[in-house]
N, C-alpha and C. Protein backbone atom coordinates (compact mmCIF):
# COMPACT_ATOMS: atom_id res chain seq x y z
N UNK A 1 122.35 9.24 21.26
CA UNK A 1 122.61 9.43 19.85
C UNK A 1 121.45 8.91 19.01
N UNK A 2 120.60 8.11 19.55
CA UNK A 2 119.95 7.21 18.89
C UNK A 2 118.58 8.26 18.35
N UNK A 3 118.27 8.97 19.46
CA UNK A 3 117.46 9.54 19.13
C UNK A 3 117.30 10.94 18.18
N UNK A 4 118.68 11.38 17.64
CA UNK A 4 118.84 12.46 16.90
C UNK A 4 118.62 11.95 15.95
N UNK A 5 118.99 10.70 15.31
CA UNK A 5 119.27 10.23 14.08
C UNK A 5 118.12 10.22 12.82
N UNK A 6 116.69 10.35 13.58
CA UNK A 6 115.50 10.85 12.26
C UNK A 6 115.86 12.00 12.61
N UNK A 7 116.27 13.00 13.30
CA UNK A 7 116.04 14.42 12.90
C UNK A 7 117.06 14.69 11.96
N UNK A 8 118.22 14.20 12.03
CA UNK A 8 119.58 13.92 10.98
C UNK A 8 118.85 13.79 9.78
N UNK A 9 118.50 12.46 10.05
CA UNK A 9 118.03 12.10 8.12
C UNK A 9 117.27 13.01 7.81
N UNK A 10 116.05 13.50 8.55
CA UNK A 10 115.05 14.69 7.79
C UNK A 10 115.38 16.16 6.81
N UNK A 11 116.17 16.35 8.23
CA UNK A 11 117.39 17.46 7.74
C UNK A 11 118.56 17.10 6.16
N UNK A 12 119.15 16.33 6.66
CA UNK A 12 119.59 15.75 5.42
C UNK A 12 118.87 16.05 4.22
N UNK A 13 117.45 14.82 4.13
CA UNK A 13 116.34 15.01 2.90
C UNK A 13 116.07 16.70 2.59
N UNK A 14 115.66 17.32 3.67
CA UNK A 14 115.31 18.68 3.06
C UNK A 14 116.58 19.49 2.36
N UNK A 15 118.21 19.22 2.96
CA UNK A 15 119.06 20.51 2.21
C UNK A 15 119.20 19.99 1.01
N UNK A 16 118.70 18.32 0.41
CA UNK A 16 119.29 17.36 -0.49
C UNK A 16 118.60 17.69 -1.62
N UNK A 17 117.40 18.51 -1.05
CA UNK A 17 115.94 18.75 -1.69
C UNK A 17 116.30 20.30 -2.22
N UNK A 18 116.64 20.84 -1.35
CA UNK A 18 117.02 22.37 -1.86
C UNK A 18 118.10 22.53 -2.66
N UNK A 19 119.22 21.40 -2.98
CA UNK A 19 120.69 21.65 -3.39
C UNK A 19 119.76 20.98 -4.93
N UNK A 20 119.09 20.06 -4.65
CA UNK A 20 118.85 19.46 -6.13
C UNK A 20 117.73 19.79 -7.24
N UNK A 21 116.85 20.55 -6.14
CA UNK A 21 115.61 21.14 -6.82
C UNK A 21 115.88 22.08 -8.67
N UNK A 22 117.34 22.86 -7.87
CA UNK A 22 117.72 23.75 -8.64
C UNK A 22 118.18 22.58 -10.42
N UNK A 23 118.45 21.65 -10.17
CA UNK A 23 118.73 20.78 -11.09
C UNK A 23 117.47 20.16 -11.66
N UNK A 24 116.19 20.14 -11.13
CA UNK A 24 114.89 19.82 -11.40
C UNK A 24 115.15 18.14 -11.03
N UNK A 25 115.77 17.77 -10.13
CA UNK A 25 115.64 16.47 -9.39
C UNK A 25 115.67 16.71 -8.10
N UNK A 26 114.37 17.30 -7.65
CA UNK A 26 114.10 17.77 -6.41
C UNK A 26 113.25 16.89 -5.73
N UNK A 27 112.16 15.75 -6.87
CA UNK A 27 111.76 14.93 -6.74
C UNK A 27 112.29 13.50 -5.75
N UNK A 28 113.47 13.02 -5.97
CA UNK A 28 114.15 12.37 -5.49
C UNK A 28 114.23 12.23 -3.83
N UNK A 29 114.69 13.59 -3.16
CA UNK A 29 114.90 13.55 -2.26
C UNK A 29 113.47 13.32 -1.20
N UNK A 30 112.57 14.04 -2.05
CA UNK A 30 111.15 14.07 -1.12
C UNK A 30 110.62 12.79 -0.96
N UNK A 31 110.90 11.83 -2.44
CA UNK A 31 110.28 10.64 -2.48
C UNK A 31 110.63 9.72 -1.26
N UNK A 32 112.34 10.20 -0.87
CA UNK A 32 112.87 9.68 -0.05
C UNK A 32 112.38 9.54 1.34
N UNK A 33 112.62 10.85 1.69
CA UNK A 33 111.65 11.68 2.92
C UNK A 33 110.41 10.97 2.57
N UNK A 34 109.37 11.07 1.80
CA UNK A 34 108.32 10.17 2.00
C UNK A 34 108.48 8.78 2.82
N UNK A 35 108.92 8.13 1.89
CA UNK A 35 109.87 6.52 2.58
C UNK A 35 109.63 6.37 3.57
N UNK A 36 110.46 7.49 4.58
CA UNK A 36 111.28 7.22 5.77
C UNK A 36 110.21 7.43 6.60
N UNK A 37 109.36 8.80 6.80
CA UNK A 37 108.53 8.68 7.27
C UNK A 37 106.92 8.12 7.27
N UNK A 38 107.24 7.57 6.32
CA UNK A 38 106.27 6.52 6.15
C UNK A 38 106.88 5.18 7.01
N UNK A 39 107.96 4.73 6.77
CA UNK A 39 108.82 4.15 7.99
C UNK A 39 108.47 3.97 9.23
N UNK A 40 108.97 5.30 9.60
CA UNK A 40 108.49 5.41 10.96
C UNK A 40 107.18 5.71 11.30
N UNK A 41 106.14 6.00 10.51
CA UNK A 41 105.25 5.98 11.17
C UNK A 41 104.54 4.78 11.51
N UNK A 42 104.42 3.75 10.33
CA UNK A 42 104.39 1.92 10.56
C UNK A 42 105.06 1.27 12.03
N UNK A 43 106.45 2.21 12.36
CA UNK A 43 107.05 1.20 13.46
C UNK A 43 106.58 2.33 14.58
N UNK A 44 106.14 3.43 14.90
CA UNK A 44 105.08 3.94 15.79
C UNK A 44 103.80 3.62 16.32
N UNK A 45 103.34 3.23 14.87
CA UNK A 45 101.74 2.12 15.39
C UNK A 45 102.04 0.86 15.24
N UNK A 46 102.94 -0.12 14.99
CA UNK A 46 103.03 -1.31 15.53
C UNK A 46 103.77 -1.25 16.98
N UNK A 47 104.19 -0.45 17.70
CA UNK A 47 105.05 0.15 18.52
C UNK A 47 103.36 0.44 20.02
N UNK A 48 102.78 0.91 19.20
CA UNK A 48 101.63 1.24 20.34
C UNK A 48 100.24 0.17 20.06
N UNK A 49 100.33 -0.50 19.19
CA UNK A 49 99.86 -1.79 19.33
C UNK A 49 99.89 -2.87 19.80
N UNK A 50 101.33 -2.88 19.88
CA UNK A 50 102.03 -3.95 21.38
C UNK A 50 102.12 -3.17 22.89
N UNK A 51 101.74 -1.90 22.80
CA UNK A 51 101.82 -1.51 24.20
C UNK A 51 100.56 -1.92 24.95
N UNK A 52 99.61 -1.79 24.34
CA UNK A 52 97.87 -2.17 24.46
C UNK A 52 97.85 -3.71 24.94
């Protein structure tokens, strides 16, 4: 389960992005999506920095 759960949230961010765009707070959701994968990409290279 553990491993679906960023494809969940991504998914999430993008329909959150399409349902709200139409409201012109489409902003919101991407900023989010930014976040997250900005997130994970920090705990990917501290992740292969301790593998070294």
């Amino acid at each position: 389960m553990g491993k679906y759960v960023p494809h969940v949230i991504i998914l999430a961010c993008l329909v959150a992005t399409f349902f709200m765009y139409n409201h012109q707070l489409g902003a919101i959701p991407l900023l989010t999506l930014a976040a997250y994968l900005f997130y994970l990409g920090t705990k990917q290279a501290i992740y292969l920095k301790k593998s070294k």
